[in-house]
Protein backbone atom coordinates (compact mmCIF):
# COMPACT_ATOMS: atom_id res chain seq x y z
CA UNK A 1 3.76 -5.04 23.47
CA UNK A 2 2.60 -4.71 27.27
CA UNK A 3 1.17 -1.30 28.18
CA UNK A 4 3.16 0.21 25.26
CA UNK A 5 -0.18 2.23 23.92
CA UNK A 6 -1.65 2.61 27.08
CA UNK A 7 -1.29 6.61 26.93
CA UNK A 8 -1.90 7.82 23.77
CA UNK A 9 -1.42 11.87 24.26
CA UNK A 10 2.51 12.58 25.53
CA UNK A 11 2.60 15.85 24.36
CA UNK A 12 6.24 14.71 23.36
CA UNK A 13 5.67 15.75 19.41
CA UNK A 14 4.05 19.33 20.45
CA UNK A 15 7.10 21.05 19.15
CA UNK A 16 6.71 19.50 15.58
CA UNK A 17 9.38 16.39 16.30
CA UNK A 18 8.45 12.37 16.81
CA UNK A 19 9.82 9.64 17.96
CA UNK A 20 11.10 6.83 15.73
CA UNK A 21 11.13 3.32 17.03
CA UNK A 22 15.34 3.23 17.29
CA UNK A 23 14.65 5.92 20.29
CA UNK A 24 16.26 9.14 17.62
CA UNK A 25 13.76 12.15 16.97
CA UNK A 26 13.03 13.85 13.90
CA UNK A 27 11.28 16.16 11.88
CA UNK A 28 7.80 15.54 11.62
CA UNK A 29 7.97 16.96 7.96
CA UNK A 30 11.17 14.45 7.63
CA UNK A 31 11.13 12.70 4.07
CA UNK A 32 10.96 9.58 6.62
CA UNK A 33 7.88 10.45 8.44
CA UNK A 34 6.64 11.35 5.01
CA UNK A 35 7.29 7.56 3.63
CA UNK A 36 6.12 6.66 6.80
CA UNK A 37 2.50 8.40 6.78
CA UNK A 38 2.28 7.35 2.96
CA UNK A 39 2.07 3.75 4.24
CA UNK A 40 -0.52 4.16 6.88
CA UNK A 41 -2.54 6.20 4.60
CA UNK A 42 -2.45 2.98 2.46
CA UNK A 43 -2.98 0.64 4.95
CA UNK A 44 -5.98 2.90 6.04
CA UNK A 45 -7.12 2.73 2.41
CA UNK A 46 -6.94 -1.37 2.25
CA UNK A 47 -8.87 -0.99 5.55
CA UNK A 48 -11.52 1.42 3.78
CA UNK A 49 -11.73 -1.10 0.79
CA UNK A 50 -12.41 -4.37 3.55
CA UNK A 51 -15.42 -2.48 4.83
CA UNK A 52 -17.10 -3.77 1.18
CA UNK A 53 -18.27 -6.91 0.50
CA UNK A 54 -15.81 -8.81 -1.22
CA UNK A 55 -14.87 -12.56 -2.16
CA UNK A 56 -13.48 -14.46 1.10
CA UNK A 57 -10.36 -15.38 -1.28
CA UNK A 58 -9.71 -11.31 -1.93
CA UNK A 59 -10.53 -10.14 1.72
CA UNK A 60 -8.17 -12.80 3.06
CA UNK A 61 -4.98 -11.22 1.03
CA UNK A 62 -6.10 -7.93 1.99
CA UNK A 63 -6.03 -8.42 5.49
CA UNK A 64 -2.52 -10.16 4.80
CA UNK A 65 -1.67 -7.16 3.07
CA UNK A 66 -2.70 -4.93 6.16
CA UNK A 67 -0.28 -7.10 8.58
CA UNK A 68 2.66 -6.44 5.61
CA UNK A 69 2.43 -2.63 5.57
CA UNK A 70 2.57 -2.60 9.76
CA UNK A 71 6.29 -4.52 9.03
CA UNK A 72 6.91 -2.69 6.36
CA UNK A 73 5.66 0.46 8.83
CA UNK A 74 8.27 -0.86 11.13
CA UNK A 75 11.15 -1.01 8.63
CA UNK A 76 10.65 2.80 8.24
CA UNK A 77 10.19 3.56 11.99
CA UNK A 78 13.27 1.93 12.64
CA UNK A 79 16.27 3.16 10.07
CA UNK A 80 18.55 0.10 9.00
CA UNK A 81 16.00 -2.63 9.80
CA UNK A 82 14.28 -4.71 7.65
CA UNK A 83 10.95 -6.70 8.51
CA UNK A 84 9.50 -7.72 5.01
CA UNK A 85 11.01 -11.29 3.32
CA UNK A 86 11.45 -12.15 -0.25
CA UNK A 87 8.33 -14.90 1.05
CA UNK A 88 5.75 -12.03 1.07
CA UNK A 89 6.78 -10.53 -1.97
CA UNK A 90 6.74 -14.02 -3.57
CA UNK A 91 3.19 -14.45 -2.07
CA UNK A 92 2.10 -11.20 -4.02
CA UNK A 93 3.50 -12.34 -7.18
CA UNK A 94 1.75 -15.99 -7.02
CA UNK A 95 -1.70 -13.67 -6.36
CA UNK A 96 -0.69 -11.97 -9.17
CA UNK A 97 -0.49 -14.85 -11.34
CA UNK A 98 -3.64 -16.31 -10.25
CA UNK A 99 -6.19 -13.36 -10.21
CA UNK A 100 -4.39 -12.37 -13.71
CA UNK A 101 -4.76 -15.45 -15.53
CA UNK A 102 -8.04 -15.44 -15.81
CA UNK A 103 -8.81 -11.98 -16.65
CA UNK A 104 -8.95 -10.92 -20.34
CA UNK A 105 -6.08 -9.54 -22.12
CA UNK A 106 -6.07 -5.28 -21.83
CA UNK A 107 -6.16 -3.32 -25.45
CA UNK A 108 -6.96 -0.20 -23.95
CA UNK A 109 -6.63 1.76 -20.67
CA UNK A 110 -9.06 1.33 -17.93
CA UNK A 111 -10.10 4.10 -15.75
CA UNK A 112 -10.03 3.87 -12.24
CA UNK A 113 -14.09 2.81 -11.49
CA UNK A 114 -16.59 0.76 -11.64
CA UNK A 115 -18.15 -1.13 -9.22
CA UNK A 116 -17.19 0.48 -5.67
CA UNK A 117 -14.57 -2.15 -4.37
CA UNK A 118 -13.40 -1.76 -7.58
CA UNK A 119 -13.10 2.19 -7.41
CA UNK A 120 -11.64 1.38 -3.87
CA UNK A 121 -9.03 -0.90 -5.19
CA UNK A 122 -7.47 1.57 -7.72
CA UNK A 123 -7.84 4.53 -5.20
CA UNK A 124 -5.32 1.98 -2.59
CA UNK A 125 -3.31 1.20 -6.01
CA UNK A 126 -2.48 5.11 -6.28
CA UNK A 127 -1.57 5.55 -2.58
CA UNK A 128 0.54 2.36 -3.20
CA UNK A 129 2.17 4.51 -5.73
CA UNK A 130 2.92 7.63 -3.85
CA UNK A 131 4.13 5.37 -0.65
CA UNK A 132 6.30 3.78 -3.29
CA UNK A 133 7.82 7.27 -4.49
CA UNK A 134 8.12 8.34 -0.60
CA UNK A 135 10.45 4.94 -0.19
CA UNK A 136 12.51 5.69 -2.94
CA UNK A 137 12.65 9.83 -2.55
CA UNK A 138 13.84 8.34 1.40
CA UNK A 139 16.59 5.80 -0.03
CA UNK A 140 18.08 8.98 -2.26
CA UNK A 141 19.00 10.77 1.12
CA UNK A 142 23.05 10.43 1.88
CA UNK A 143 22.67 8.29 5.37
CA UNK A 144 18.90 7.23 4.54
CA UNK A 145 18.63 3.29 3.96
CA UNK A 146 15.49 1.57 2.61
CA UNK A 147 15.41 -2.31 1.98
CA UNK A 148 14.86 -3.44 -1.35
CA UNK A 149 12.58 -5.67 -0.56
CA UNK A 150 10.03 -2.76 0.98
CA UNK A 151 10.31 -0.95 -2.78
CA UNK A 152 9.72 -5.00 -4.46
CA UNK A 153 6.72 -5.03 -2.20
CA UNK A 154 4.96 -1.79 -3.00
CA UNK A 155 5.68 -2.24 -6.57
CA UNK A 156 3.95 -5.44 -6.75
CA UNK A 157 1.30 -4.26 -4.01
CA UNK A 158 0.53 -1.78 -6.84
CA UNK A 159 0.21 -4.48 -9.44
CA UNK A 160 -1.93 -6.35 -7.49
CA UNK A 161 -4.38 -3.67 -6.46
CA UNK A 162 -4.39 -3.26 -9.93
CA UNK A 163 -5.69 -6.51 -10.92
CA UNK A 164 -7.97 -7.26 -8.05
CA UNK A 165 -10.07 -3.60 -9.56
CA UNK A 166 -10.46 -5.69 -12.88
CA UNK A 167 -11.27 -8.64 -10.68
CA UNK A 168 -13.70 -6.83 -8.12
CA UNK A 169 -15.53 -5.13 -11.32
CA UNK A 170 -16.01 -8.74 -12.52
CA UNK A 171 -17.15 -9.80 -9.09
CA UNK A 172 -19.77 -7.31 -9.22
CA UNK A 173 -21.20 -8.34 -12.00
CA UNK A 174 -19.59 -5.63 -14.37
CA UNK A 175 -16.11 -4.96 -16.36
CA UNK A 176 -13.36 -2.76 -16.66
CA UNK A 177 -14.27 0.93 -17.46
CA UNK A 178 -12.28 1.26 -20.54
CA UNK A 179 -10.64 4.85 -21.50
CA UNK A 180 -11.71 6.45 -24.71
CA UNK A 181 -8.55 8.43 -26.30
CA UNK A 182 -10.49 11.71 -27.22
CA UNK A 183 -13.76 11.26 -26.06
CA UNK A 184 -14.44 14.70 -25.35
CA UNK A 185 -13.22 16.44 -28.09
């Protein structure tokens, strides 16, 4: 990387455009730079949720996690290239598996709470979601092109983050927060 970052104000996206990383400029409202903040915002979020205490075994996917999104980050900078491998979505899915199994079958909705890693997991799960939406909103554009394996990886990200709420709740000594259809009425 050398002294690539070494001056951080250019002034060069003063007139509302930015760089991507083939060299081109665009937009900074561009559906790409949109997908493209989504992502940071969630690997900001993951970063927000590593600042809790958590179990070694959870904090060491996260930060995994973290290093994904900068390739996947790249994949969008860069139109037509692809950094993420069917090995880190496969690495998601065995995660998956293993936090799941364990955790007791769902008759109900949960809400998004809990314990606060928990609350911090599902807040990153819904940012997963909207990066997710950004990808595939990108991929509709005529001349746009977005990997599959970037959309596999959010989708399962999501599922994850998911799971690892239920499993921080537990962690902390509580449950899920289960949704009561017509509570309030």
């Amino acid at each position: 990387m050398g002294h690539r970052l070494s001056k951080i104000t250019t002034r060069t996206g003063d007139q509302g455009e930015t760089g991507l990383g083939d060299g081109s400029r665009v937009a900074k409202d561009s559906t790409r730079i949109a997908a493209l903040g989504d992502v940071d915002e969630l690997n900001s979020s993951i970063g927000l949720l590593l600042a809790e205490p958590l179990p070694a075994e959870v904090r060491e996917a996260l930060v995994a996690v973290q290093h994904d999104l900068f390739d996947l980050g790249g994949e969008v900078a860069v139109p037509g290239h692809t950094c993420l491998t069917e090995r880190q979505i496969v690495r998601l899915e065995d995660q998956l598996e293993h936090w799941n199994r364990d955790l007791p079958a769902l008759k109900e909705f949960i809400l998004p709470g809990g314990a606060r890693p928990a609350a911090l997991a599902h807040l990153a799960r819904t940012i997963c979601r909207r990066a997710e939406r950004s990808l595939v909103a990108l991929a509709k554009i005529k001349g746009e092109t977005v990997s599959d394996s970037a959309r596999i990886y959010l989708n399962r990200l999501s599922d994850l983050l998911f799971v690892l709420g239920r499993v921080l709740n537990r962690a902390a000594g509580g449950s899920d927060v289960l949704w009561e259809q017509g509570k309030n009425r």
